[in-house]
Protein backbone atom coordinates (compact mmCIF):
# COMPACT_ATOMS: atom_id res chain seq x y z
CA UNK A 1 74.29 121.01 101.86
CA UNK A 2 76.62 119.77 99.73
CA UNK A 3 80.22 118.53 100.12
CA UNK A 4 81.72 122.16 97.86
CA UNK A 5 80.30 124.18 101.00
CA UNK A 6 82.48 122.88 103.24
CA UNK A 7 85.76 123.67 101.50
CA UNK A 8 86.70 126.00 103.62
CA UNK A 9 85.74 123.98 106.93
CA UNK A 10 89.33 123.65 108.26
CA UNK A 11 89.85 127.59 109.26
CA UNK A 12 85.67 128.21 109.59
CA UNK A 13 85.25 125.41 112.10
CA UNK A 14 88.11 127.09 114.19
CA UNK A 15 86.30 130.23 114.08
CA UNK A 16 83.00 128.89 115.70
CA UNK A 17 85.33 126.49 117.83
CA UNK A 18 87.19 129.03 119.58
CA UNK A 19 83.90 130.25 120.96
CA UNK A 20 82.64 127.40 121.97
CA UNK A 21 85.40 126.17 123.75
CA UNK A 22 86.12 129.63 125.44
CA UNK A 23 85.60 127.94 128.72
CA UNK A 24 87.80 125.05 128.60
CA UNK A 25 91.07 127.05 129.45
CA UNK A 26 91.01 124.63 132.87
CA UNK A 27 91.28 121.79 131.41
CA UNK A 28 94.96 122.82 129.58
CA UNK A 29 95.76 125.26 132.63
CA UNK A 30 95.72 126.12 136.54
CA UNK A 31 93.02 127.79 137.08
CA UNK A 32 93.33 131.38 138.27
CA UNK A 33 92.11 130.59 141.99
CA UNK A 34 94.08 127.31 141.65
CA UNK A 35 91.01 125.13 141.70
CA UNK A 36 93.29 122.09 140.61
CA UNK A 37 90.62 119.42 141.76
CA UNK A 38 87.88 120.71 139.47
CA UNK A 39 87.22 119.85 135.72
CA UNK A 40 85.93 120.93 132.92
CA UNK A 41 82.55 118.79 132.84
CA UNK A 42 79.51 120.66 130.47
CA UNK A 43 79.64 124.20 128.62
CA UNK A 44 75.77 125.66 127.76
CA UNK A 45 74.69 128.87 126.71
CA UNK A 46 73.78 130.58 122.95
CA UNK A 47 76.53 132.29 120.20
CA UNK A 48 74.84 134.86 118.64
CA UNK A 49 76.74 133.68 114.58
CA UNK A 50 77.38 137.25 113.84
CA UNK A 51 79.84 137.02 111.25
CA UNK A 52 79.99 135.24 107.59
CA UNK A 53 82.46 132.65 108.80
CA UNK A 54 80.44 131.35 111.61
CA UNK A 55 77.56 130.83 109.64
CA UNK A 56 79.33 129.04 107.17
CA UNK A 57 80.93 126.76 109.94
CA UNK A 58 77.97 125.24 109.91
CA UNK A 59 77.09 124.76 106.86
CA UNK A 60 74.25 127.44 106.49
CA UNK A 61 75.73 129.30 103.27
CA UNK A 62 72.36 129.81 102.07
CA UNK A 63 70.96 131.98 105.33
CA UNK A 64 71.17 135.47 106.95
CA UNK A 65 73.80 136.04 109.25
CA UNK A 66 72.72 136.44 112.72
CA UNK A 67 71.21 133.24 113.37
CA UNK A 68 71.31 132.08 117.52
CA UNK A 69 73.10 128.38 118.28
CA UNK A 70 71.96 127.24 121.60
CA UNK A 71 74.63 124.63 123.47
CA UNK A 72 74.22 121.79 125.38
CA UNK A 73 77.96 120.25 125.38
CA UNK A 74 79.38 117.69 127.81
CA UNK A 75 83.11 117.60 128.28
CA UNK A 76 85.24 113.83 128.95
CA UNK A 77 88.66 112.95 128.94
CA UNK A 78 89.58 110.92 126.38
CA UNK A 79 92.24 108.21 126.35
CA UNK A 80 93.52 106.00 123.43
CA UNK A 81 93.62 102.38 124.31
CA UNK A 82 95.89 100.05 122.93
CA UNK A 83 97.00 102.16 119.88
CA UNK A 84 99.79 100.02 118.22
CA UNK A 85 101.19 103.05 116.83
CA UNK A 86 101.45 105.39 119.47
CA UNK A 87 104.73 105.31 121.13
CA UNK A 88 103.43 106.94 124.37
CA UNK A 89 100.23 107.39 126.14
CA UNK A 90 97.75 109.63 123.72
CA UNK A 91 95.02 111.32 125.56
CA UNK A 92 93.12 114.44 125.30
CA UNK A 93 89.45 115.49 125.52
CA UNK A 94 85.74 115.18 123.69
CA UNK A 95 83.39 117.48 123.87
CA UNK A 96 79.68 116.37 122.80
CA UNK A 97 76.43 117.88 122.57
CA UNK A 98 73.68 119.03 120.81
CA UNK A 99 73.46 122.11 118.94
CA UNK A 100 69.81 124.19 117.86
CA UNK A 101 69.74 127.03 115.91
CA UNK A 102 66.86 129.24 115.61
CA UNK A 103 66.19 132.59 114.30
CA UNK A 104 67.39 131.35 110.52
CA UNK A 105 65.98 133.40 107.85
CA UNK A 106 66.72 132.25 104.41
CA UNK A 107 66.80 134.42 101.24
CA UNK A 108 62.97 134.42 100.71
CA UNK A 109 62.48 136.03 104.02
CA UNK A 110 61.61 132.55 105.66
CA UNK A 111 62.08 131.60 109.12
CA UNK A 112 63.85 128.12 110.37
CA UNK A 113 65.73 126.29 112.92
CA UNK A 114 68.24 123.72 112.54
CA UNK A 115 69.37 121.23 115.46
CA UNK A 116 72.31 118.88 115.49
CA UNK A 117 74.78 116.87 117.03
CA UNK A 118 78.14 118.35 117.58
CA UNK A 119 81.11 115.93 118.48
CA UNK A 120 85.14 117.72 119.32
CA UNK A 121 87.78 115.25 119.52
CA UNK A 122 91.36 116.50 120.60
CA UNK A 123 94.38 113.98 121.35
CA UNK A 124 98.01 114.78 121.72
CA UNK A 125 100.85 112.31 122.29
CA UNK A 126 103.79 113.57 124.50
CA UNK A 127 107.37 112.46 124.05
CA UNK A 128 107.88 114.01 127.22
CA UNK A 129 106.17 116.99 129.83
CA UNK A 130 104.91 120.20 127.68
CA UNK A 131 106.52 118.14 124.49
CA UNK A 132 104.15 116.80 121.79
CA UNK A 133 105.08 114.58 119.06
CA UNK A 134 101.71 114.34 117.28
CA UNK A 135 97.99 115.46 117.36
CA UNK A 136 94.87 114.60 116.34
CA UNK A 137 91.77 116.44 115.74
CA UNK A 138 88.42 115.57 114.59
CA UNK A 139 85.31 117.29 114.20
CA UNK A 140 81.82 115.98 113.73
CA UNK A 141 78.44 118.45 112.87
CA UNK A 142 75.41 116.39 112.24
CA UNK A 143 71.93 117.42 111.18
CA UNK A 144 69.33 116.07 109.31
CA UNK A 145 70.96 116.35 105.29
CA UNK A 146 73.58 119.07 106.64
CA UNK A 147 76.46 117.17 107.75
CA UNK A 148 80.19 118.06 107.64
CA UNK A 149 83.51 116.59 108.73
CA UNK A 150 86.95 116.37 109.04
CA UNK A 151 90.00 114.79 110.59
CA UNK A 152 93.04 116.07 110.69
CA UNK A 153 96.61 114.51 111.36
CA UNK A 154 99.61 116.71 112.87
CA UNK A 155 103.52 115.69 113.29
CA UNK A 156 105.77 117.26 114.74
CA UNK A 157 109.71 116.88 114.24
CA UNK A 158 111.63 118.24 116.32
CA UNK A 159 108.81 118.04 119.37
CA UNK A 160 106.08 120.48 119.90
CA UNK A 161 106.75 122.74 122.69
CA UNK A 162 104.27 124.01 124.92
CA UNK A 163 105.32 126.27 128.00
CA UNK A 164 102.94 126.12 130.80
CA UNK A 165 101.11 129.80 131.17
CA UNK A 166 98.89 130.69 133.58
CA UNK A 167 95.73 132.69 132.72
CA UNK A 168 97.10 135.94 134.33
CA UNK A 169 99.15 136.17 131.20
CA UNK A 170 96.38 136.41 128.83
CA UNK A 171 94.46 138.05 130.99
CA UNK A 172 94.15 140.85 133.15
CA UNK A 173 91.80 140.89 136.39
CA UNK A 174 89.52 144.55 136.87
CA UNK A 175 86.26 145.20 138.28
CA UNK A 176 84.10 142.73 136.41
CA UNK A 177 86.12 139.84 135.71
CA UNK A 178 89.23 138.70 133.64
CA UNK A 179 89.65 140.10 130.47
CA UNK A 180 91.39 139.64 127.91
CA UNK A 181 94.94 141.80 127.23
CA UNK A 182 94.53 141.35 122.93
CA UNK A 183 92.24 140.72 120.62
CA UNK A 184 88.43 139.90 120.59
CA UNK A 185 86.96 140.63 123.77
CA UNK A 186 86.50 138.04 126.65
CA UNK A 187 85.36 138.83 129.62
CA UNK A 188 85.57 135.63 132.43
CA UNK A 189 83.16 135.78 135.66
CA UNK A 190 84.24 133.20 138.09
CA UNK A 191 80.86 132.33 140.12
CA UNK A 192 81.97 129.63 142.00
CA UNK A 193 84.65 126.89 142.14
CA UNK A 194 81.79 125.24 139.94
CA UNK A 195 80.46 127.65 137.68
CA UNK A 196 82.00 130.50 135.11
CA UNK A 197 80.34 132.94 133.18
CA UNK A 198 82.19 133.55 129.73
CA UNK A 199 81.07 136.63 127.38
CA UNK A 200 83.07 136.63 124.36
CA UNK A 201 82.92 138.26 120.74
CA UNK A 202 83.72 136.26 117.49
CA UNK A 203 86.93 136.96 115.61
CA UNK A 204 85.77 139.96 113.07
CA UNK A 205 82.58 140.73 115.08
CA UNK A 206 83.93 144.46 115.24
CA UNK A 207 81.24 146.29 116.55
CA UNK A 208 80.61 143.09 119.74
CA UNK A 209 81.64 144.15 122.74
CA UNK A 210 81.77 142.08 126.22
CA UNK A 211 79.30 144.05 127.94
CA UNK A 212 76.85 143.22 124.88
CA UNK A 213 78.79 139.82 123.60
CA UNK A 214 78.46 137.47 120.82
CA UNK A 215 78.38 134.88 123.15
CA UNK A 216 77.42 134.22 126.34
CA UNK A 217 78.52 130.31 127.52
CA UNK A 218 78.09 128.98 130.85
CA UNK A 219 80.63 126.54 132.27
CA UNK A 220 80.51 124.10 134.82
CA UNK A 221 83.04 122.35 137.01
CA UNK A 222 83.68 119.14 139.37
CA UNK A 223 84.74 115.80 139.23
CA UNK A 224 86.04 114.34 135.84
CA UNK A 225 83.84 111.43 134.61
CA UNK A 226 86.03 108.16 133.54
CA UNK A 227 87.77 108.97 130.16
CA UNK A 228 86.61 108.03 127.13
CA UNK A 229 88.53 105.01 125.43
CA UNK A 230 88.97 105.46 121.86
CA UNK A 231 90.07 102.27 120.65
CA UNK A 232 92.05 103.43 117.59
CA UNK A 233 93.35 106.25 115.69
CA UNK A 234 93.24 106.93 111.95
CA UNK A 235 96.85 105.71 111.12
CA UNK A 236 98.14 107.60 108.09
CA UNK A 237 99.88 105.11 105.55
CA UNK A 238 102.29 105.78 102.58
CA UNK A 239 100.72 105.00 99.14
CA UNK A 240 102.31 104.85 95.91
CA UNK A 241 100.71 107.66 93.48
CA UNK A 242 103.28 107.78 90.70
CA UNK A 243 101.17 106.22 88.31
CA UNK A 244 98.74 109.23 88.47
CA UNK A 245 99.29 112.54 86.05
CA UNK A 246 99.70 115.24 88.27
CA UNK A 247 96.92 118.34 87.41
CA UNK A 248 97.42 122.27 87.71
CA UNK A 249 93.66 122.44 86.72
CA UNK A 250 92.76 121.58 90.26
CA UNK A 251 90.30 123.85 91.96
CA UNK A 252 90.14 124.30 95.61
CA UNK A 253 90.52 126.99 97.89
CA UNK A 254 93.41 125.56 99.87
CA UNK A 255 95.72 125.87 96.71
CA UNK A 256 94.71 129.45 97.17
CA UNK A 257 95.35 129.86 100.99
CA UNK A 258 98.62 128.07 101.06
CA UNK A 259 99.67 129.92 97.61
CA UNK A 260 101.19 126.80 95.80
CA UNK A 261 103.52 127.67 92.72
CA UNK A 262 103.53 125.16 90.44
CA UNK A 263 102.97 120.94 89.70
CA UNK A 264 105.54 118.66 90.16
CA UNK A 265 105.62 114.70 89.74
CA UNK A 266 103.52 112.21 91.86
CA UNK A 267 105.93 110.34 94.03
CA UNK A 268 103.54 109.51 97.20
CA UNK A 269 100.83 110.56 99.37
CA UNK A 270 99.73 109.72 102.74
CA UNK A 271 95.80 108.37 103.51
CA UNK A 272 93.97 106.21 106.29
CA UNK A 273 91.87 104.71 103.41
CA UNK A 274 94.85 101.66 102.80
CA UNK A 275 92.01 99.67 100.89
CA UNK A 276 90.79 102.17 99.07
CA UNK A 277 92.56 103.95 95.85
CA UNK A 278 92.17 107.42 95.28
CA UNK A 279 90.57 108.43 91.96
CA UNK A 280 93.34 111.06 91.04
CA UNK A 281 96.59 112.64 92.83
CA UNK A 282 98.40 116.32 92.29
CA UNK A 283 101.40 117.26 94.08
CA UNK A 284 102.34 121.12 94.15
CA UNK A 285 105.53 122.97 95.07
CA UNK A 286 104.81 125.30 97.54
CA UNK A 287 108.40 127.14 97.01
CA UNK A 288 111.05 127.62 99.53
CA UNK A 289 109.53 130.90 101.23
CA UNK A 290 109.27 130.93 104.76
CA UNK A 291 105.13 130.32 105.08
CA UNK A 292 103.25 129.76 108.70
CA UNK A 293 99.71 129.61 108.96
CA UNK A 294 98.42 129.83 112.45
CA UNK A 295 94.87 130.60 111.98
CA UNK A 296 93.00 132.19 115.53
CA UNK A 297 96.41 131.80 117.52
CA UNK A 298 96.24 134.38 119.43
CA UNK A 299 92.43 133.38 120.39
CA UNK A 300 93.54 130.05 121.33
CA UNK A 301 95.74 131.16 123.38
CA UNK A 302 93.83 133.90 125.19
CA UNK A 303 91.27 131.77 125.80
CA UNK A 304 93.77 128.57 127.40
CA UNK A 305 93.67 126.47 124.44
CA UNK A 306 96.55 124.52 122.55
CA UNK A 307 96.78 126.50 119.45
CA UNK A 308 97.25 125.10 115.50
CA UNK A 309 99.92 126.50 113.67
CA UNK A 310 100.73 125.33 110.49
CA UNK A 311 104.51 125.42 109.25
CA UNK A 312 104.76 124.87 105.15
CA UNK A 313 107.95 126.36 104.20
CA UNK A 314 109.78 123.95 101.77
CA UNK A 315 107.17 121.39 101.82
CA UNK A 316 104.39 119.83 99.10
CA UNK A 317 100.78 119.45 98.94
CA UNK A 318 99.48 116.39 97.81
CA UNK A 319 95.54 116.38 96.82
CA UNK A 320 93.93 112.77 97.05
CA UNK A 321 90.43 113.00 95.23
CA UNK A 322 88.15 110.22 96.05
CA UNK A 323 84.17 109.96 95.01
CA UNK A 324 82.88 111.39 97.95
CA UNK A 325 86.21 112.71 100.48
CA UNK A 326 88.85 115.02 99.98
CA UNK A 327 92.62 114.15 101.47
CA UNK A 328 95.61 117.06 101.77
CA UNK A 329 99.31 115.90 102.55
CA UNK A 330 101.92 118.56 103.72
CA UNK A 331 105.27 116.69 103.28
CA UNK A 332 108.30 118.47 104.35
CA UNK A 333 111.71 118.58 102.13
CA UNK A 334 112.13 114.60 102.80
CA UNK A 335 108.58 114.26 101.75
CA UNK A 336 107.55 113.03 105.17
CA UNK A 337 104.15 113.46 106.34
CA UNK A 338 103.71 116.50 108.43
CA UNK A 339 100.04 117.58 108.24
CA UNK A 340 97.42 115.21 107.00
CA UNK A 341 93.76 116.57 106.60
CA UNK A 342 90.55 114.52 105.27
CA UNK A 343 87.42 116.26 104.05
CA UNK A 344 84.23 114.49 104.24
């Protein structure tokens, strides 16, 4: 596939990711039975990619919906080790796997299957308990001459606050398990202190139901394995782009989605790639309405997961084009670097 498929990979990848990582509400929460010793430690089962958007996710434009991805994911902690520009610990989780899908029909009738690696990355650096100063999220889908990827950069000024909520809030216990108060429907079967049964419907999937779900993921529990060092993070440096003529003609759909108004001059943007230039720059106004994104919040949070949400009121995008990547800057109103997302 190529690299104008996966345009829209930001908000599609969250689609297919909120499934996936149904299960992993224990590793952000106390568990309802208050399991505390038990992890997080593999997720397997099959999501039935019932919708548009989940299709898309990974990167199979050109097929039927309806297409079956079988998982096979092993969950770590992750810890960043020795990261000269991380003023506290950062830490978070990876989840890795592999990833078939069968039943893909093409639009000649044909019948495929596709299998790939999948690699989740998640870190979060606290400035104190429940308070996060910055986040980093990468995702990885490998297969064969499909591949896809992006990493994206979040700061937050003042702090990020995150209460601690107990699954009872999002969900509500009856006769067959926890499910969910709002939304798509979840359904949680607690087997054992090791083992959980989650059925769960996409976002959009409006005829899905739990008793006859979208997905069906088994998840295991026990002891954590050693975390993960990652021995650096992308660090997101200032570069001069002045020199470059800023251009309304630019076409991509997250001008559309974030609603821009008009040019304005190059001043800066904000890029990992120090050694490497960018081939052109555009910075756009995007006004002084009040604008939040926060695409599958109330998902996230149902199913135990630290949501995204996305504040651009008063702030610019800047568009880095390079020969084969894509970079977005959201500055906010003292052009700082808020939100920092690379394409591949």
């Amino acid at each position: 596939m190529n690299k104008s498929n996966n345009h829209h990979v930001l908000f599609e990848y969250l689609i297919i990711g909120a499934v996936i990582f149904s299960a992993v509400a224990l590793y952000y929460q106390d568990s309802v039975s208050k399991q505390d010793e038990y992890d997080l430690i593999g997720l397997s089962g099959s999501v039935e990619l019932a919708t548009r958007d989940s299709m898309d996710a990974f990167g199979l434009q050109t097929f039927d919906v309806g297409a079956v991805a079988q998982l096979n994911l092993t969950v770590t902690p992750a810890l960043v080790s020795g990261c000269e520009h991380c003023p506290t610990d950062t830490s978070g989780v990876r989840m890795q796997g592999t990833v078939v899908i069968t039943d893909l029909i093409d639009s000649e009738g044909r019948l495929g299957r596709v299998e790939g690696e999948l690699n989740f990355t998640h870190l979060a650096t606290y400035s104190a308990t429940n308070y996060i100063t910055e986040e980093h999220v990468s995702f990885d889908w490998s297969a064969g001459d499909i591949n896809s990827s992006w990493n994206m950069i979040l700061r937050h000024d003042p702090p990020r606050w995150l209460p601690n909520q107990g699954l009872t809030t999002l969900f509500v216990e009856t006769d067959l398990g926890l499910e969910a108060r709002a939304g798509p429907e979840i359904l949680i079967d607690v087997i054992s202190p090791e083992k959980r049964i989650i059925k769960a419907c996409l976002p959009d999937s409006f005829l899905c139901r739990s008793a006859s779900p979208d997905a069906l993921i088994v998840a295991d529990y026990g002891a954590a394995p050693e975390p993960i060092l990652i021995a650096q993070l992308n660090h997101w440096e200032l570069i001069d782009v002045n020199n470059f003529e800023s251009n309304q003609s630019v076409n991509t759909p997250l001008l559309e989605i974030l609603q821009v108004q008009n040019n304005t001059n190059n001043i800066h943007g904000f890029t990992p790639l120090i050694s490497t230039p960018p081939s052109a720059a555009s910075t756009f106004n995007l006004g002084v309405n009040s604008t939040r994104l926060a695409p599958l919040s109330s998902w996230f949070n149902a199913v135990g997961l630290m949501s995204i949400e996305l504040d651009v009121s008063s702030h610019n995008l800047v568009y880095l084009q390079y020969s084969d990547l894509e970079i977005y800057n959201l500055l906010d109103t003292n052009k700082s670097l808020r939100i920092g997302l690379m394409i591949v």
